[in-house]
N, C-alpha and C. Protein backbone atom coordinates (compact mmCIF):
# COMPACT_ATOMS: atom_id res chain seq x y z
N UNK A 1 25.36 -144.63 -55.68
CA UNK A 1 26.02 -143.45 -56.22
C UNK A 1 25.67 -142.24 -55.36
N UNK A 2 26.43 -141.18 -55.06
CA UNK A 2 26.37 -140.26 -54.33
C UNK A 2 26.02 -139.07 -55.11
N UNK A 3 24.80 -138.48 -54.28
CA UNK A 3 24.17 -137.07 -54.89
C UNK A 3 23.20 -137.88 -56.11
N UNK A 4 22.92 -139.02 -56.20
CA UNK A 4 21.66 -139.66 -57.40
C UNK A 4 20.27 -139.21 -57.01
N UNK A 5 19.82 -138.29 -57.88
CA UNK A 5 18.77 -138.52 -58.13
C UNK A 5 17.66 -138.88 -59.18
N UNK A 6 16.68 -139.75 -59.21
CA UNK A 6 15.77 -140.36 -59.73
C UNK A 6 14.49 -140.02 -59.62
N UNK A 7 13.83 -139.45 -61.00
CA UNK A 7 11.89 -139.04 -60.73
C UNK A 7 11.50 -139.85 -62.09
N UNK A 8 10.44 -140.27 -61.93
CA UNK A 8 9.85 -141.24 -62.46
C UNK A 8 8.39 -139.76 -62.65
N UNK A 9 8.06 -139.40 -63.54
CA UNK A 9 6.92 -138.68 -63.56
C UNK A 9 5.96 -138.69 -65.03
N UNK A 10 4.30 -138.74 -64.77
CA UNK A 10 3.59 -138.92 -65.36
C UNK A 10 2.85 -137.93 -66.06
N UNK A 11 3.09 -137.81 -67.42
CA UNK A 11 2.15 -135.95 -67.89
C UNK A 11 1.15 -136.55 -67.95
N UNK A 12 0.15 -135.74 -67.35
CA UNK A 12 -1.13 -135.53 -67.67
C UNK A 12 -1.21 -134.76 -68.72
N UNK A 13 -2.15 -134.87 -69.93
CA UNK A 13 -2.73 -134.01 -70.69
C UNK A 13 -4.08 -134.22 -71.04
N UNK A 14 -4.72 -132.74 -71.43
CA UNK A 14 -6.38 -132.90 -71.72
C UNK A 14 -6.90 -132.22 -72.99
N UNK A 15 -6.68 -133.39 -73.95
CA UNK A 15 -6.60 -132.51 -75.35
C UNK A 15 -8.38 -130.99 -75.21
N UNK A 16 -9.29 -131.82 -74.63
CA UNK A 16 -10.57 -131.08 -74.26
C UNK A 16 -10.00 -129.72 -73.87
N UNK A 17 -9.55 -129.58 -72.67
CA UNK A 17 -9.24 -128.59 -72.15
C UNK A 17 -8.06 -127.83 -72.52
N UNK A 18 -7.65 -128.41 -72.95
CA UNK A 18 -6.04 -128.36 -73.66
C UNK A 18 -4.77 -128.11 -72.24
N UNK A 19 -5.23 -128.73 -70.98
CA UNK A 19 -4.47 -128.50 -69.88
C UNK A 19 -3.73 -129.50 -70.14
N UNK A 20 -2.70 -129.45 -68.80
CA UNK A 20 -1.09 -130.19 -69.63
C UNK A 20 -0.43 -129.88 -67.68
N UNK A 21 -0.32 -131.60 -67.13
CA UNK A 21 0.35 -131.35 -65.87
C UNK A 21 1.34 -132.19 -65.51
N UNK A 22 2.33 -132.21 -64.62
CA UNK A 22 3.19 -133.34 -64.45
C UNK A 22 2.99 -134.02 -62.68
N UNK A 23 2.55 -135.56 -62.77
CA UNK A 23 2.31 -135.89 -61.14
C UNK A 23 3.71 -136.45 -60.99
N UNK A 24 4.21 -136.46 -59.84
CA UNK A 24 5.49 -137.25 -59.66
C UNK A 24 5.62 -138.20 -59.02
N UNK A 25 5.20 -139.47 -59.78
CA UNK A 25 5.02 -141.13 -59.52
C UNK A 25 5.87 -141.32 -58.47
N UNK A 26 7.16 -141.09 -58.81
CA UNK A 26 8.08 -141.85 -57.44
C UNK A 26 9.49 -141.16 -57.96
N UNK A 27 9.94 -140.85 -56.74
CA UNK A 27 11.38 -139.59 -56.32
C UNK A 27 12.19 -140.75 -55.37
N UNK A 28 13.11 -141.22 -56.33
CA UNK A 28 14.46 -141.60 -55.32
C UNK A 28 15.51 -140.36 -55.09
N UNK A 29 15.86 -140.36 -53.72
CA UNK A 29 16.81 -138.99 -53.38
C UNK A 29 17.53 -139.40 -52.32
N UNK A 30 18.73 -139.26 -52.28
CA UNK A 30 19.78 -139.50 -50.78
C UNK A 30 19.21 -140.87 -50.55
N UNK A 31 19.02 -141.97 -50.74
CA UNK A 31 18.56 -143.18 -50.24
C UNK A 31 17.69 -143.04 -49.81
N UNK A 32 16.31 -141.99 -50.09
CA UNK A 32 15.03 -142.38 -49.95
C UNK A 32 14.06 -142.34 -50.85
N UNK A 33 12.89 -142.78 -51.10
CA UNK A 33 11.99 -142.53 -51.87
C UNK A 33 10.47 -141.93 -51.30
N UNK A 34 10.04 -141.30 -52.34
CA UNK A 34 8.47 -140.83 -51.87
C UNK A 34 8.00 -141.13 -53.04
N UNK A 35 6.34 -141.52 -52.94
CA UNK A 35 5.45 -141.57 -53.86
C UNK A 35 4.11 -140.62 -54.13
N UNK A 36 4.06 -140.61 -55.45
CA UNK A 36 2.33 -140.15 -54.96
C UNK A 36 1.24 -140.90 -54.75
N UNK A 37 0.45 -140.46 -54.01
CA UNK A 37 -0.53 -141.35 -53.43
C UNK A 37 -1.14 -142.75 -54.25
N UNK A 38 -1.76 -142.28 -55.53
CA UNK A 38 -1.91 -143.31 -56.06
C UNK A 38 -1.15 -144.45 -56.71
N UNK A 39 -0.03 -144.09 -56.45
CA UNK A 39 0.76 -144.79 -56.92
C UNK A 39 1.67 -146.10 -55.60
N UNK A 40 0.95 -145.65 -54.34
CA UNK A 40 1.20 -145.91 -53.06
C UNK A 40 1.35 -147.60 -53.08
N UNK A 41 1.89 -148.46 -52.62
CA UNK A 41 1.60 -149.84 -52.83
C UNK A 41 1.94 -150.20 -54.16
N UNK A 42 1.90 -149.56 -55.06
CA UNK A 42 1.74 -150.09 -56.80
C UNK A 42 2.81 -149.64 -57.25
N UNK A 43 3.64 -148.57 -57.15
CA UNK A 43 5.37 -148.04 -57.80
C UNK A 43 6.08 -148.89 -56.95
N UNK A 44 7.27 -149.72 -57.33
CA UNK A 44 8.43 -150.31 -56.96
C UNK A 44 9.55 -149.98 -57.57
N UNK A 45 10.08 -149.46 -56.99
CA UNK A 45 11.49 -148.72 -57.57
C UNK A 45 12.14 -150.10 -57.00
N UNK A 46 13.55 -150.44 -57.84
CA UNK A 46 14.68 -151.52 -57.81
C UNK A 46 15.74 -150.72 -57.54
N UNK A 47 15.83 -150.39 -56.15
CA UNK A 47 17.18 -150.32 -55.39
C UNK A 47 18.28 -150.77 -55.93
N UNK A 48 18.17 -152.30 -54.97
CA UNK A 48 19.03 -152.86 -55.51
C UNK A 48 19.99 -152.59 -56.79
N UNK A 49 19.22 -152.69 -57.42
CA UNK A 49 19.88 -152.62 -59.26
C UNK A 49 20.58 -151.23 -59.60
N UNK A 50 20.71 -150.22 -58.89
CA UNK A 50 20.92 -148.92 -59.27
C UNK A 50 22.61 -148.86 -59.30
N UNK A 51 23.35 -149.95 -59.08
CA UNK A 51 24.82 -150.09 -59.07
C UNK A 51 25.00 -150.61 -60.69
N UNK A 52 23.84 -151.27 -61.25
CA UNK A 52 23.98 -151.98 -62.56
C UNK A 52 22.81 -150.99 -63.66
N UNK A 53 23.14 -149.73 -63.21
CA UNK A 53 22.42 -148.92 -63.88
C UNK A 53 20.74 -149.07 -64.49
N UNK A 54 20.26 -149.89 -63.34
CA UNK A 54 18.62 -150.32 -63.64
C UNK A 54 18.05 -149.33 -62.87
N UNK A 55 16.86 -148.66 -63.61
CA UNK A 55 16.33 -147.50 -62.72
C UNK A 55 15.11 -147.71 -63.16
N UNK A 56 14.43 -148.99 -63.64
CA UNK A 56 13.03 -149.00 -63.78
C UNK A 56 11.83 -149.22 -62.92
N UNK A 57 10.86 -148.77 -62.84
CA UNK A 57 9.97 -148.88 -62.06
C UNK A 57 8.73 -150.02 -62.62
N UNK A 58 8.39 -150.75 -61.72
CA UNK A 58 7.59 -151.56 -61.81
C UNK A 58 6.24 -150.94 -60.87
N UNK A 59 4.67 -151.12 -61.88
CA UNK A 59 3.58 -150.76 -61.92
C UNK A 59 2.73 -152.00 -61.34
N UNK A 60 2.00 -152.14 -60.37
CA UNK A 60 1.40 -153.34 -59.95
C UNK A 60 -0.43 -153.06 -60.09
N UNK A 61 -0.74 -153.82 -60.52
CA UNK A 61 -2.47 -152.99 -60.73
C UNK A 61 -2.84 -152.74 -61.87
N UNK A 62 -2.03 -152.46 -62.60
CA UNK A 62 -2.54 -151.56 -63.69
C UNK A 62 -4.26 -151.49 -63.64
N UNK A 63 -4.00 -149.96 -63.73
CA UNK A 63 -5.54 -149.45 -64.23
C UNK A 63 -5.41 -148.67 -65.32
N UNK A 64 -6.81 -148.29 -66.56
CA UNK A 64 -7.04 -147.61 -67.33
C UNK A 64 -6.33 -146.27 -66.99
N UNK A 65 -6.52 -145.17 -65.91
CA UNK A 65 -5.88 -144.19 -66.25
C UNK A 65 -4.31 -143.99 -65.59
N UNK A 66 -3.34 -145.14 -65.76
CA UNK A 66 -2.13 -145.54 -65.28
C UNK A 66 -1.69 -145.40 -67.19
N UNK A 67 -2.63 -145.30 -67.90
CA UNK A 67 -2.71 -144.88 -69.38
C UNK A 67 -1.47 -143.46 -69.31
N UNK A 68 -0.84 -143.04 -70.61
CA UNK A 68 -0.05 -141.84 -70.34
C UNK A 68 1.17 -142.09 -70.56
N UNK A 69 2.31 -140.57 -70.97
CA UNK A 69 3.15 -140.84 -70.89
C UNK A 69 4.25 -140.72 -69.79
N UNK A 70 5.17 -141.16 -69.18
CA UNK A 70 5.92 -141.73 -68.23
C UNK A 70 7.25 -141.16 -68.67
N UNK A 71 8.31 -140.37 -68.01
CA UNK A 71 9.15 -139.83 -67.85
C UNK A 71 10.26 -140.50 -66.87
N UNK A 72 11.54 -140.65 -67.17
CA UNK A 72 12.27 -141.41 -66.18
C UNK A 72 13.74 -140.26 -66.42
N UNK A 73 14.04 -139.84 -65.17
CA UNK A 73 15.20 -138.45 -65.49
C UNK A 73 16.05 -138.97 -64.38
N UNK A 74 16.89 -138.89 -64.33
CA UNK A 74 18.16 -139.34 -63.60
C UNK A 74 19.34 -138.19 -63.58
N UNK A 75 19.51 -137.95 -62.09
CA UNK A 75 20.20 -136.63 -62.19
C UNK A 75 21.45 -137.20 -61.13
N UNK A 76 22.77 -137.16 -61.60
CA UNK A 76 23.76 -136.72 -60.16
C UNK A 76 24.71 -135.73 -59.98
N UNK A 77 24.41 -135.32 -58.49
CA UNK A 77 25.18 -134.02 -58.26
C UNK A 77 24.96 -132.78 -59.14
N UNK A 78 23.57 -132.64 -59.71
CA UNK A 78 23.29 -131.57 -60.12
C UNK A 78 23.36 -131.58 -61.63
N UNK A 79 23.84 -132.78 -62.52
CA UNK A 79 23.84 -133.07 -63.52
C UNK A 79 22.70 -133.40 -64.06
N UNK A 80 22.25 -133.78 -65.48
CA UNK A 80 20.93 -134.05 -65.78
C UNK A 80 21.79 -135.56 -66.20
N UNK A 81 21.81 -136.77 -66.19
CA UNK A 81 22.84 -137.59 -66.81
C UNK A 81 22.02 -138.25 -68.24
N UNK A 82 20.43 -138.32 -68.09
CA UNK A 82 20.03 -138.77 -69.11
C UNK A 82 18.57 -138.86 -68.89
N UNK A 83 17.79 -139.39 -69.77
CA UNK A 83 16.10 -139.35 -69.47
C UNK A 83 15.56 -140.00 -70.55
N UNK A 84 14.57 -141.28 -70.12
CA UNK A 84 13.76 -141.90 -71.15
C UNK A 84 12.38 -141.56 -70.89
N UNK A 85 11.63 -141.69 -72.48
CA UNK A 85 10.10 -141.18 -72.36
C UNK A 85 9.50 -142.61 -72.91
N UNK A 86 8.46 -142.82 -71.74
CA UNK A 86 7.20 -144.37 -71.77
C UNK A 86 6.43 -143.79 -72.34
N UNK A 87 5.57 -145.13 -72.87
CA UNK A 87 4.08 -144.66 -73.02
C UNK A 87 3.50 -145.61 -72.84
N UNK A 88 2.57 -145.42 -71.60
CA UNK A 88 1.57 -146.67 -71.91
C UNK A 88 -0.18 -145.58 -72.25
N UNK A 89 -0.36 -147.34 -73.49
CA UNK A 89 -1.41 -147.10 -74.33
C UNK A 89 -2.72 -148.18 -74.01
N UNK A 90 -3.07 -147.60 -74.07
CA UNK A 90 -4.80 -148.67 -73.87
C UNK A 90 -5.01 -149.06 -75.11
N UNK A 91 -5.07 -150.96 -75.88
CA UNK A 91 -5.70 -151.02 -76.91
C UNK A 91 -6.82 -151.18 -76.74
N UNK A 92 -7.58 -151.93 -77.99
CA UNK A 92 -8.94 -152.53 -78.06
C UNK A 92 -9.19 -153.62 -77.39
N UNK A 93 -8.28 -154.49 -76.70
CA UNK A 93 -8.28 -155.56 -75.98
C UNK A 93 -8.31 -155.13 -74.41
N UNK A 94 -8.59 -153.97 -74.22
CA UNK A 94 -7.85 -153.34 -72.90
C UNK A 94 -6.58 -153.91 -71.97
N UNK A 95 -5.51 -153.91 -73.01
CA UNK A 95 -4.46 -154.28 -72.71
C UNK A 95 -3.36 -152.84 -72.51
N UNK A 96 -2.90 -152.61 -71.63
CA UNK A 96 -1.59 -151.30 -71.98
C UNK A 96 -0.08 -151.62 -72.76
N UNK A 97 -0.28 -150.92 -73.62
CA UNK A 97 0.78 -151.41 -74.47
C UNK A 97 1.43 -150.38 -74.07
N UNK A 98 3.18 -150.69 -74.14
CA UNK A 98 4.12 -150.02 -73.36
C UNK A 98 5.27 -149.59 -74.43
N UNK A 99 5.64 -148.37 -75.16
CA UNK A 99 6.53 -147.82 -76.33
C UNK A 99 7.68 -147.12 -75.39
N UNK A 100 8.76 -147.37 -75.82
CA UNK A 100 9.91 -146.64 -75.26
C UNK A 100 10.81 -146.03 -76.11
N UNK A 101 11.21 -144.72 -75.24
CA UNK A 101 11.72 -143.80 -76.55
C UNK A 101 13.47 -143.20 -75.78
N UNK A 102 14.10 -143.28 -76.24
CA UNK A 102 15.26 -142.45 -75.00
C UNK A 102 16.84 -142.87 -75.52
N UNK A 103 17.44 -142.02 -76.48
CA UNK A 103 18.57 -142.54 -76.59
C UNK A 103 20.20 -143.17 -76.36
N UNK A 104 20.05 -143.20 -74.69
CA UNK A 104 21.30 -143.81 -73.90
C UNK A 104 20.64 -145.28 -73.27
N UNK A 105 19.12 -145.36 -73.47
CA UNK A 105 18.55 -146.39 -72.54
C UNK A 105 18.34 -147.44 -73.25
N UNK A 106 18.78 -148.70 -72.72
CA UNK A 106 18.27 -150.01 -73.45
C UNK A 106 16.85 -150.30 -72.61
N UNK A 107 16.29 -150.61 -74.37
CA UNK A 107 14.82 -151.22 -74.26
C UNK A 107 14.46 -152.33 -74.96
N UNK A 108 13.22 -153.00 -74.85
CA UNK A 108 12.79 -153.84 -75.86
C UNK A 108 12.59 -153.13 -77.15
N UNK A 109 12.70 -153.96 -78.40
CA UNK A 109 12.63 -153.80 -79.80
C UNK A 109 11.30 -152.99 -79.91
N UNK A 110 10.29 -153.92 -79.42
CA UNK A 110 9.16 -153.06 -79.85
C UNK A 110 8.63 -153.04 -78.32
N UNK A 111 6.77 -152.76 -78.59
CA UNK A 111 5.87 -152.57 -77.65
C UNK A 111 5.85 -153.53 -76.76
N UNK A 112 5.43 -153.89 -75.51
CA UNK A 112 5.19 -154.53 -74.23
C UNK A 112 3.83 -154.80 -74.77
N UNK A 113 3.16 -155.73 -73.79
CA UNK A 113 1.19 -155.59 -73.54
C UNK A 113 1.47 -156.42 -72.29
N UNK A 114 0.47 -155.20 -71.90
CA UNK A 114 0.41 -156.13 -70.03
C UNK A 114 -0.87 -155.71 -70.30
N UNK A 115 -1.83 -156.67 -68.99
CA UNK A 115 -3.04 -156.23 -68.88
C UNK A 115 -3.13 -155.47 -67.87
N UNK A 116 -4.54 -155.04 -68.12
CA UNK A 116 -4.72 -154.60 -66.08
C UNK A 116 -5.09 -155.08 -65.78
N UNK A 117 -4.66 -154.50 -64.44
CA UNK A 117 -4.91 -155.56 -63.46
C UNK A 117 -3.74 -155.89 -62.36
N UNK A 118 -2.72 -156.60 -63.84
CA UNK A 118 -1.52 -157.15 -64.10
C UNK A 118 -0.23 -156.26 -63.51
N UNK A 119 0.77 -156.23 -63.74
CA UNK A 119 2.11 -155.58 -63.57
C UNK A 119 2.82 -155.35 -64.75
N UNK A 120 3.95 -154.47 -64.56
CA UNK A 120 4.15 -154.27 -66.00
C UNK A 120 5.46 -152.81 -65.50
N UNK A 121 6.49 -153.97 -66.11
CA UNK A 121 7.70 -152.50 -65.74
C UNK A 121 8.23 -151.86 -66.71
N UNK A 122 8.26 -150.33 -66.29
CA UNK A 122 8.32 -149.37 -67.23
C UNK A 122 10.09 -149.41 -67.14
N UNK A 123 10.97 -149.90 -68.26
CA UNK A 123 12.40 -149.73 -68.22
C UNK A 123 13.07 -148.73 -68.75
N UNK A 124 14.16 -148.36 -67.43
CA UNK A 124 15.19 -147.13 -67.80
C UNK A 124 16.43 -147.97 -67.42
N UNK A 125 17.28 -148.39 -68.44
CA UNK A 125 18.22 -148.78 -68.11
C UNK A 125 19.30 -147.93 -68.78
N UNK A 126 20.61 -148.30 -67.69
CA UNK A 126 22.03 -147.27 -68.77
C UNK A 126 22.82 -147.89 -68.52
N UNK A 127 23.91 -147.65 -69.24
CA UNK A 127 25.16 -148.44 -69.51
C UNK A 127 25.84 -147.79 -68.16
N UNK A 128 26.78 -149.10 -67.07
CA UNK A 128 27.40 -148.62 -66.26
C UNK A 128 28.46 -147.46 -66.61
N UNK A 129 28.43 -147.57 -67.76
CA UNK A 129 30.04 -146.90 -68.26
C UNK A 129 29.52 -145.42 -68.37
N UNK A 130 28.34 -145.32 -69.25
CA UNK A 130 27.71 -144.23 -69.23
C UNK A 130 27.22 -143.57 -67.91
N UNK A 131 27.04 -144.05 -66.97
CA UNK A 131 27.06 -143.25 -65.90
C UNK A 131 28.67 -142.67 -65.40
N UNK A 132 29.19 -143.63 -65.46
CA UNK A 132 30.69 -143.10 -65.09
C UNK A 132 31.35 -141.84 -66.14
N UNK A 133 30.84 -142.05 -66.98
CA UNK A 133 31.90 -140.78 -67.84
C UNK A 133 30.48 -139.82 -67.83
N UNK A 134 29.42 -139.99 -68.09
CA UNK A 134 28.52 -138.52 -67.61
C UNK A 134 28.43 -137.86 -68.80
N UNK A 135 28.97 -137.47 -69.27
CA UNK A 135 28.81 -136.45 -70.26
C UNK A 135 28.67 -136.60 -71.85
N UNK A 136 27.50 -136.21 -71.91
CA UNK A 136 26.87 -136.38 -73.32
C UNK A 136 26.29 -135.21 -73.96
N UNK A 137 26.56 -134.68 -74.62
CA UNK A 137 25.84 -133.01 -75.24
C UNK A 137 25.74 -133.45 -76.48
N UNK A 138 24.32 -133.27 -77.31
CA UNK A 138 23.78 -132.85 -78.27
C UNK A 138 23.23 -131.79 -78.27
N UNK A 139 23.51 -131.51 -79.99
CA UNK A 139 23.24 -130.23 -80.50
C UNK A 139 22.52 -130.12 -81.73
N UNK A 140 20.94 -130.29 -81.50
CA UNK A 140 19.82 -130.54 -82.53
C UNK A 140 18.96 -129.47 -82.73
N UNK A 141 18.76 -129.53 -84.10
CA UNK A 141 17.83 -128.44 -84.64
C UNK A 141 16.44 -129.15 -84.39
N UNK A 142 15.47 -127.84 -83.70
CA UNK A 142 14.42 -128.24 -82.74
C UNK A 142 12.96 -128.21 -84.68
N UNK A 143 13.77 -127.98 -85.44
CA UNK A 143 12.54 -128.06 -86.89
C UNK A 143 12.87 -129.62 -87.10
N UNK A 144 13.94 -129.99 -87.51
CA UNK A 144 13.91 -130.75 -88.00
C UNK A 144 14.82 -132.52 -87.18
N UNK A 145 15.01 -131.78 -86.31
CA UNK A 145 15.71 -132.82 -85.61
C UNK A 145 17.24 -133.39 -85.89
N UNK A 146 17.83 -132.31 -87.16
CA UNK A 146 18.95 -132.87 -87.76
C UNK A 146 19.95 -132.70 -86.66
N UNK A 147 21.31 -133.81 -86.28
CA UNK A 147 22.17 -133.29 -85.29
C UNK A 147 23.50 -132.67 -86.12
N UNK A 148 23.09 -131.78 -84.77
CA UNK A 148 24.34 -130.28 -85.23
C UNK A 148 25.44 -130.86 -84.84
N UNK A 149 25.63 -131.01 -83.58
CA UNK A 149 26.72 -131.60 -83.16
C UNK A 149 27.08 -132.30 -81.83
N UNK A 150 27.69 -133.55 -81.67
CA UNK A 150 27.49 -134.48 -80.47
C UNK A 150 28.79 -134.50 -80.15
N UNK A 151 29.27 -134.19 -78.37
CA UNK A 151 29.44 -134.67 -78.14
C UNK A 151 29.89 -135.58 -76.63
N UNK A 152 30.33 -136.48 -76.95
CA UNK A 152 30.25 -137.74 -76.17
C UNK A 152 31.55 -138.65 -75.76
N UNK A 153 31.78 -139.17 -74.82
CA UNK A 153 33.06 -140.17 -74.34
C UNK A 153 34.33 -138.98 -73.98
N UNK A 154 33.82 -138.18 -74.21
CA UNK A 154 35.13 -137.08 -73.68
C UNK A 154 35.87 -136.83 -75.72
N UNK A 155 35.05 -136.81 -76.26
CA UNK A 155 35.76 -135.93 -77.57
C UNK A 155 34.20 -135.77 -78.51
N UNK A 156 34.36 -134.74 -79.48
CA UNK A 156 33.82 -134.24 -80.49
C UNK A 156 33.00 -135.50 -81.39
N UNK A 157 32.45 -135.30 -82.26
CA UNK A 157 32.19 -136.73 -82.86
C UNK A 157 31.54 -136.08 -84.23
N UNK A 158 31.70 -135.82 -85.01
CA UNK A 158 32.00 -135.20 -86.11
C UNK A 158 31.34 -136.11 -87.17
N UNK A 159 32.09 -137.13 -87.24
CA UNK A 159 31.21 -138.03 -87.85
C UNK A 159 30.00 -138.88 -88.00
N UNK A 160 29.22 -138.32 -86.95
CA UNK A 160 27.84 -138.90 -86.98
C UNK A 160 26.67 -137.66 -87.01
N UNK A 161 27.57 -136.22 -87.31
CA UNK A 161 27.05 -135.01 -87.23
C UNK A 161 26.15 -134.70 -88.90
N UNK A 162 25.12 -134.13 -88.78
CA UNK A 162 24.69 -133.74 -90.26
C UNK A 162 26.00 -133.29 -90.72
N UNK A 163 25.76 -133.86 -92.04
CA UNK A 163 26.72 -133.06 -93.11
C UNK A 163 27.02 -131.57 -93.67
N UNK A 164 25.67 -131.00 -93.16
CA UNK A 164 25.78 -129.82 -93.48
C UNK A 164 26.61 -128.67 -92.54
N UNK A 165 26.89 -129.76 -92.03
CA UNK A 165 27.46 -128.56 -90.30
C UNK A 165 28.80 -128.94 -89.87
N UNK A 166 29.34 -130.11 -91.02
CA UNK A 166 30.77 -130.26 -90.86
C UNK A 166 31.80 -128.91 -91.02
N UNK A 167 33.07 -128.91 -90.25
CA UNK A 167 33.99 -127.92 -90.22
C UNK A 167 32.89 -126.31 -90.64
N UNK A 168 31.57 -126.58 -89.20
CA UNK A 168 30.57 -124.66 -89.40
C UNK A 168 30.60 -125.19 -88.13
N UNK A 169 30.32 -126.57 -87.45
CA UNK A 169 29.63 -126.33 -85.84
C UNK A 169 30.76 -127.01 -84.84
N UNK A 170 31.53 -125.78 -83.92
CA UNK A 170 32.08 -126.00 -83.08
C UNK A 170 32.16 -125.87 -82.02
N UNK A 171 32.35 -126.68 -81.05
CA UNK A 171 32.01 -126.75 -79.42
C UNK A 171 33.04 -126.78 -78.97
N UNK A 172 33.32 -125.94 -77.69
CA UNK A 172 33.99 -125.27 -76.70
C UNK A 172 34.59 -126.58 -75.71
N UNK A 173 34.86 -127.30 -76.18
CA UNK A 173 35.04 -128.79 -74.91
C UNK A 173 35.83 -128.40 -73.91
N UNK A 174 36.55 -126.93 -73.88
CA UNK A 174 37.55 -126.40 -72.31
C UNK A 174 36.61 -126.03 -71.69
N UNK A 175 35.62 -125.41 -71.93
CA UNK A 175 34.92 -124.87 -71.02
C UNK A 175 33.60 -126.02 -70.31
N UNK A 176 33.79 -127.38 -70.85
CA UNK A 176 32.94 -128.15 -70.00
C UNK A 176 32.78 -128.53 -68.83
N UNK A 177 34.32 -128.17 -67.85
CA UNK A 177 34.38 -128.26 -66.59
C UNK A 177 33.61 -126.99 -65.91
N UNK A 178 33.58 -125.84 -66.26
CA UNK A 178 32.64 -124.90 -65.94
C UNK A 178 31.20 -125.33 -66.18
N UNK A 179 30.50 -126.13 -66.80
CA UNK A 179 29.45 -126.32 -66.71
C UNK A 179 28.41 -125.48 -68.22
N UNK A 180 29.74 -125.30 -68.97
CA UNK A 180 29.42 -124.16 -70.00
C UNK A 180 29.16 -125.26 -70.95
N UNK A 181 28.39 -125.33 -72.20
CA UNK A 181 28.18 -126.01 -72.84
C UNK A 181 27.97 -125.46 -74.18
N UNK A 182 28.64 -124.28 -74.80
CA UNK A 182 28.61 -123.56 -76.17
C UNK A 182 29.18 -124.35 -77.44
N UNK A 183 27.88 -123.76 -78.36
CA UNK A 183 28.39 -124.07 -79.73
C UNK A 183 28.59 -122.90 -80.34
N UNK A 184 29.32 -122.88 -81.57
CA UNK A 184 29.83 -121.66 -82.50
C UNK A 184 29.44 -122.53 -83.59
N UNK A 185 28.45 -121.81 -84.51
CA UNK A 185 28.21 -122.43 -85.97
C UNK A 185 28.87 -120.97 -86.83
């Protein structure tokens, strides 16, 4: 795909300190990639697969602080097109258990467990189709998470909108070729 870009990035946080940073595991751009160091030898991005909308990265090694959550953002031509959030968790077995969160991306049902040591791929997958039509806008209240209004496939979608915001929340769909993205409640 032309103008794709792909970052795979890891927050650091330190509840102690209460600091809060982002490293950037691995950057596909124009047909190249860079890594960060530690991640050198051990991130494998799947090329290949990026025609069948696979954009997951595979972890080789796993170590304890490979612990964290994992960010996968996919941008073309200046678009944001979508983004899933990982987590890998350290249990009591010192195993990393792997939770996926992201609503355009197919994942497993539940948690992963890889060991370390081991390998263990963090998945961002999307529907070919969904890359081709691009455009997806939600409109969520940041208290409660209720959706204001979605939408998606090239029309309005009304019916999967809270109830409370039927015929109050309306979106501007002429002005989406401008890059404008307004609601009117």
């Amino acid at each position: 795909m032309e103008g794709l870009k792909v970052e795979w990035r890891k927050t650091n946080s330190d509840s102690e300190t209460h600091s809060y940073s982002e490293t950037v595991v691995h950057l596909y751009q124009d047909d190249a990639e860079v890594q960060q160091q530690d991640y050198h030898e051990r991130a494998h991005f799947f090329t290949d697969q990026i025609q069948h909308g696979n954009f997951s990265l595979r972890l080789d090694n796993l170590r304890a602080e490979d612990e964290g959550e994992y960010i996968c953002k996919v941008h073309s031509q200046e678009d944001h097109l979508f983004s899933t959030k990982i987590i890998l968790k350290m249990d009591d077995c010192r195993s990393l258990l792997l939770h996926v969160s992201g609503l355009t991306v197919h994942s497993p049902s539940g948690p992963a467990i890889v060991r370390l040591g081991s390998s263990g791929v963090l998945p961002c997958y999307v529907d070919r189709r969904l890359l081709e039509q691009r455009r997806r806008v939600e409109w969520r209240r940041t208290d409660s998470e209720a959706l204001v209004h979605l939408y998606q496939h090239g029309e309005s979608r009304p019916e999967v909108q809270q109830q409370d915001y039927h015929d109050r929340a309306h979106f501007f769909t002429d002005q989406i070729q401008g890059h404008k993205v307004n609601i009117r409640n």
